[in-house]
C-alpha atoms as a PDB file:
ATOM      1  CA  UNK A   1      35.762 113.093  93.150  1.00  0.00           C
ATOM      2  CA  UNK A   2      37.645 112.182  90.196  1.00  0.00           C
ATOM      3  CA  UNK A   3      37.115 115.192  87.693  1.00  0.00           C
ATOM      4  CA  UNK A   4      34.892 118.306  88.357  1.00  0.00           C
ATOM      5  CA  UNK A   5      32.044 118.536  85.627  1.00  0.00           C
ATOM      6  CA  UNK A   6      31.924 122.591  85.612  1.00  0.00           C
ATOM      7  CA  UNK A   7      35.489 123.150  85.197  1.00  0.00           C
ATOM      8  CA  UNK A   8      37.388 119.749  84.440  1.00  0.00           C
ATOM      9  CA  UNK A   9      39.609 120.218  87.721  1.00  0.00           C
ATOM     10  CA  UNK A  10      41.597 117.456  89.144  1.00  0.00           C
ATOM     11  CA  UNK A  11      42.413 117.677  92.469  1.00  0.00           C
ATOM     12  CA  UNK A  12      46.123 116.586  93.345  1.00  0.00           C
ATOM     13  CA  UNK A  13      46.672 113.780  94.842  1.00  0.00           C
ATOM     14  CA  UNK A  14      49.531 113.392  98.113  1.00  0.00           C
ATOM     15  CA  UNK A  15      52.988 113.852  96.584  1.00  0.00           C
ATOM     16  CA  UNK A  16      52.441 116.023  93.283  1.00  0.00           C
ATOM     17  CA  UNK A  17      53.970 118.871  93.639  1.00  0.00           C
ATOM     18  CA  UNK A  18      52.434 122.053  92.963  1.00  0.00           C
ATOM     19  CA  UNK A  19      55.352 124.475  92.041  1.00  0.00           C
ATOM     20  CA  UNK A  20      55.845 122.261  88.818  1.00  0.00           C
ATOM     21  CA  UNK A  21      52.151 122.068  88.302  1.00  0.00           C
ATOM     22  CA  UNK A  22      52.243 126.138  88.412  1.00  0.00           C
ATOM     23  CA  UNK A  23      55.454 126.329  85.909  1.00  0.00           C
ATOM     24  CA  UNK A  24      53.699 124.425  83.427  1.00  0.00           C
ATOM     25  CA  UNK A  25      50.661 127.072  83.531  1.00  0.00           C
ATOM     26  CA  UNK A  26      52.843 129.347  83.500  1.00  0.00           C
ATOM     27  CA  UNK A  27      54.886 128.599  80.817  1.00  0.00           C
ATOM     28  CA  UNK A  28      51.799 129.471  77.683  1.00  0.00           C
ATOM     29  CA  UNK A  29      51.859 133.199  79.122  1.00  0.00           C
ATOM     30  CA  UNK A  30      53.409 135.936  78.012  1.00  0.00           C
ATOM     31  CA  UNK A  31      57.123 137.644  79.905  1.00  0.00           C
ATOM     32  CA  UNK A  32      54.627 140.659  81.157  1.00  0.00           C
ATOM     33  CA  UNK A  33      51.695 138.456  82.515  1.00  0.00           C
ATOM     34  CA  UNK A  34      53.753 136.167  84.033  1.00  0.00           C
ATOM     35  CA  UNK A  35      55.360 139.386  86.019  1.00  0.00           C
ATOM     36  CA  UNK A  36      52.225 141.024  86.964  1.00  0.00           C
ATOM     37  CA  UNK A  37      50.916 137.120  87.797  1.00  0.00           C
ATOM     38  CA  UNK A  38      53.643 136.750  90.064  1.00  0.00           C
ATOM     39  CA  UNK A  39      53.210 140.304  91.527  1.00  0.00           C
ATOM     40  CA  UNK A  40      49.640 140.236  92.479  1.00  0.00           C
ATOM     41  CA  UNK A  41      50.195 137.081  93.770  1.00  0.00           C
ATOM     42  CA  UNK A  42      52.889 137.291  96.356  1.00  0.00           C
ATOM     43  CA  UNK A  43      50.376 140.640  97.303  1.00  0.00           C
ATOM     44  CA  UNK A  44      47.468 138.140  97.761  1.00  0.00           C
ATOM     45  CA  UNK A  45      49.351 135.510  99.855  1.00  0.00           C
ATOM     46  CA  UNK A  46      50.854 138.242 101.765  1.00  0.00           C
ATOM     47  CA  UNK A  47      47.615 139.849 102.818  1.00  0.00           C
ATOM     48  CA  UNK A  48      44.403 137.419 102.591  1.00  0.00           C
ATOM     49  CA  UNK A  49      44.955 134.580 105.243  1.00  0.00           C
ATOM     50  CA  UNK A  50      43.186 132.120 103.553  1.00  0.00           C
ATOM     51  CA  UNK A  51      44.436 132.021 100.308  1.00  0.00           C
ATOM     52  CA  UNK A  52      48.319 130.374  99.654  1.00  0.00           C
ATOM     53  CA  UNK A  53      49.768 128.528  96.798  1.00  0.00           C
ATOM     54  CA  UNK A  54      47.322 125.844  96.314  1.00  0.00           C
ATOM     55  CA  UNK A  55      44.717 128.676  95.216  1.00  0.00           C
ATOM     56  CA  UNK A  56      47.161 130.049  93.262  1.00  0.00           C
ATOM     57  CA  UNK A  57      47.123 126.836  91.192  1.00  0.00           C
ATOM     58  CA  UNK A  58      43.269 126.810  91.328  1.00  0.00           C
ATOM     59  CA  UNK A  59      43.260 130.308  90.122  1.00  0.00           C
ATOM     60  CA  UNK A  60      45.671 129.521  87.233  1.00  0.00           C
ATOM     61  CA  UNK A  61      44.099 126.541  86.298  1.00  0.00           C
ATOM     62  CA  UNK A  62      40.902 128.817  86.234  1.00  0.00           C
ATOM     63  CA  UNK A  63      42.176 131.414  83.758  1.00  0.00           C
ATOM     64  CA  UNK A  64      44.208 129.297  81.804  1.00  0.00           C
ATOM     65  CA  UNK A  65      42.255 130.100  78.524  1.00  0.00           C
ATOM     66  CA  UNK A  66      42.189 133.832  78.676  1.00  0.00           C
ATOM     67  CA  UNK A  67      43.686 135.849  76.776  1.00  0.00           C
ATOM     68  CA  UNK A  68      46.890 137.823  78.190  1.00  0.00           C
ATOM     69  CA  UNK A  69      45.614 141.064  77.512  1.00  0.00           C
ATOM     70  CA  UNK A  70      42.541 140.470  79.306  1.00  0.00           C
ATOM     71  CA  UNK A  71      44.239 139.220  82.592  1.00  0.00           C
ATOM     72  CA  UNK A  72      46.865 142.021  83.067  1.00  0.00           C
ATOM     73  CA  UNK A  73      44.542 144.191  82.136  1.00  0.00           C
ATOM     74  CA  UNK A  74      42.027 142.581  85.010  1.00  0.00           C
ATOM     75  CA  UNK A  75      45.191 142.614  87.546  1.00  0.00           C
ATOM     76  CA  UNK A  76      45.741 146.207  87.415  1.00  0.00           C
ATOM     77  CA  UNK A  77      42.205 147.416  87.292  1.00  0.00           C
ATOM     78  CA  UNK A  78      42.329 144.857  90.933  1.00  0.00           C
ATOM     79  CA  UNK A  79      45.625 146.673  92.101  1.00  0.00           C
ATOM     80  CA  UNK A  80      44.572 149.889  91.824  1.00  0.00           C
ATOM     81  CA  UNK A  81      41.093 148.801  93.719  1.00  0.00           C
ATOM     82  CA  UNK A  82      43.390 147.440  96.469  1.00  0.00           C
ATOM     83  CA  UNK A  83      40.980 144.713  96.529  1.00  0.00           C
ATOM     84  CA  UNK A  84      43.426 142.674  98.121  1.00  0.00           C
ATOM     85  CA  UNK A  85      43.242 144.743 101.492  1.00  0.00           C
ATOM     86  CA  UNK A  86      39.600 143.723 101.846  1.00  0.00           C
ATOM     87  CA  UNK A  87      40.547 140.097 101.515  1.00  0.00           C
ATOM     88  CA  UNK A  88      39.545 139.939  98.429  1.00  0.00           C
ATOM     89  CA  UNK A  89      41.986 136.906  96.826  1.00  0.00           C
ATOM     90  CA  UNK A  90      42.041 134.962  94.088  1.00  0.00           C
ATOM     91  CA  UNK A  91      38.328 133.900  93.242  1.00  0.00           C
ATOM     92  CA  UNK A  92      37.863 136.969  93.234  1.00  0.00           C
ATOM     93  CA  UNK A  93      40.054 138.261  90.757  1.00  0.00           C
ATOM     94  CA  UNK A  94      39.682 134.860  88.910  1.00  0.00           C
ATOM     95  CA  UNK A  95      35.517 135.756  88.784  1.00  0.00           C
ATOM     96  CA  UNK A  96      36.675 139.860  87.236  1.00  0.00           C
ATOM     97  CA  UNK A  97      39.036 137.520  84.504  1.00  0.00           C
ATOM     98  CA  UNK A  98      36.563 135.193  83.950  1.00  0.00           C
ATOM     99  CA  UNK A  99      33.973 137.754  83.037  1.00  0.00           C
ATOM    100  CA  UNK A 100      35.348 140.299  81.210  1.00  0.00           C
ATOM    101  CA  UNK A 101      36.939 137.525  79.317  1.00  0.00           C
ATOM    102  CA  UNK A 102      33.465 136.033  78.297  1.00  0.00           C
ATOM    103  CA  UNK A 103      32.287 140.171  78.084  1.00  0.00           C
ATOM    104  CA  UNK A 104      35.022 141.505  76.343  1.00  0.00           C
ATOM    105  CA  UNK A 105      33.528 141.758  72.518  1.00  0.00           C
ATOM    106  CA  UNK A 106      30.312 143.242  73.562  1.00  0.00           C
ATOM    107  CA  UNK A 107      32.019 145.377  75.700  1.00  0.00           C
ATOM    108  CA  UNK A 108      34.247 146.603  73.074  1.00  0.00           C
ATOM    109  CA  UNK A 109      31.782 146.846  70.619  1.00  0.00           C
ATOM    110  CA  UNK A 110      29.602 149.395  73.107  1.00  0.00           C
ATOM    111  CA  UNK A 111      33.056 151.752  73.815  1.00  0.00           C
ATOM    112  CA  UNK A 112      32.801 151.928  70.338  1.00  0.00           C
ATOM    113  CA  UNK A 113      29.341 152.956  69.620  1.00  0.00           C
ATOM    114  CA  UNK A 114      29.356 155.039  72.735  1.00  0.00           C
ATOM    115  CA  UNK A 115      32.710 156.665  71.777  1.00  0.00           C
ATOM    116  CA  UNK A 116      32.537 156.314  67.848  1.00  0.00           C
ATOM    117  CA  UNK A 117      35.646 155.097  66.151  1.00  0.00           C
ATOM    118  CA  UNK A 118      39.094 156.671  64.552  1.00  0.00           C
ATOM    119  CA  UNK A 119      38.557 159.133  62.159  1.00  0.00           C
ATOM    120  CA  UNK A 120      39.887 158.270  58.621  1.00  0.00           C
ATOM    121  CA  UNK A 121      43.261 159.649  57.392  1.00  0.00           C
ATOM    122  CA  UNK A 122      42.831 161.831  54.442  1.00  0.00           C
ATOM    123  CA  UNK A 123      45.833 163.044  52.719  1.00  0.00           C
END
């Protein structure tokens, strides 16, 4: 398998090395992501036995055209779930991105019917 259709993943081939395949997905994020990236991540390794750092790079490859908001947002919403105690690792979390990334306008735009918007400023 050269190229997946769905996504456009390559596989790597025997001596590419991941770590500098990370950094460069790494590198188009924002200071904060890339903290809360590398946060839930060594809590993912740690705990679900079957993910390590080649799913990392799948999952970063998978979310690479999110927006930064979106994904910490996503992270913390999965920390405070302690989803990663029910080995729950990264296709998991990389489905929640992936969804409320594709969601997020219609989402935003029921909040604010449901919730109305900012009253204006009258002097």
């Amino acid at each position: 398998m050269k190229k997946c259709p769905a996504c456009g993943y390559t596989p790597l081939s025997k001596g590419q090395n991941i770590s500098l395949k990370i950094r460069n997905l790494m590198i188009e994020r924002e200071k904060k992501t890339i903290q809360s990236l590398n946060k839930i991540a060594k809590l993912i390794i740690d705990n679900v036995p079957q993910d390590d750092r080649m799913s990392y790079y799948k999952f970063l490859y998978g979310i690479k055209n999110c927006k930064d908001d979106v994904v910490r947002h996503c992270i913390e919403t999965y920390y405070k779930t302690r989803a990663f105690q029910s080995n729950k690792g990264f296709a998991y979390l990389r489905a929640i991105i992936q969804n409320q990334f594709k969601n997020n306008d219609k989402i935003l735009e029921n909040e604010r019917r449901r919730l109305g918007s900012v009253p204006p400023v009258i002097d």
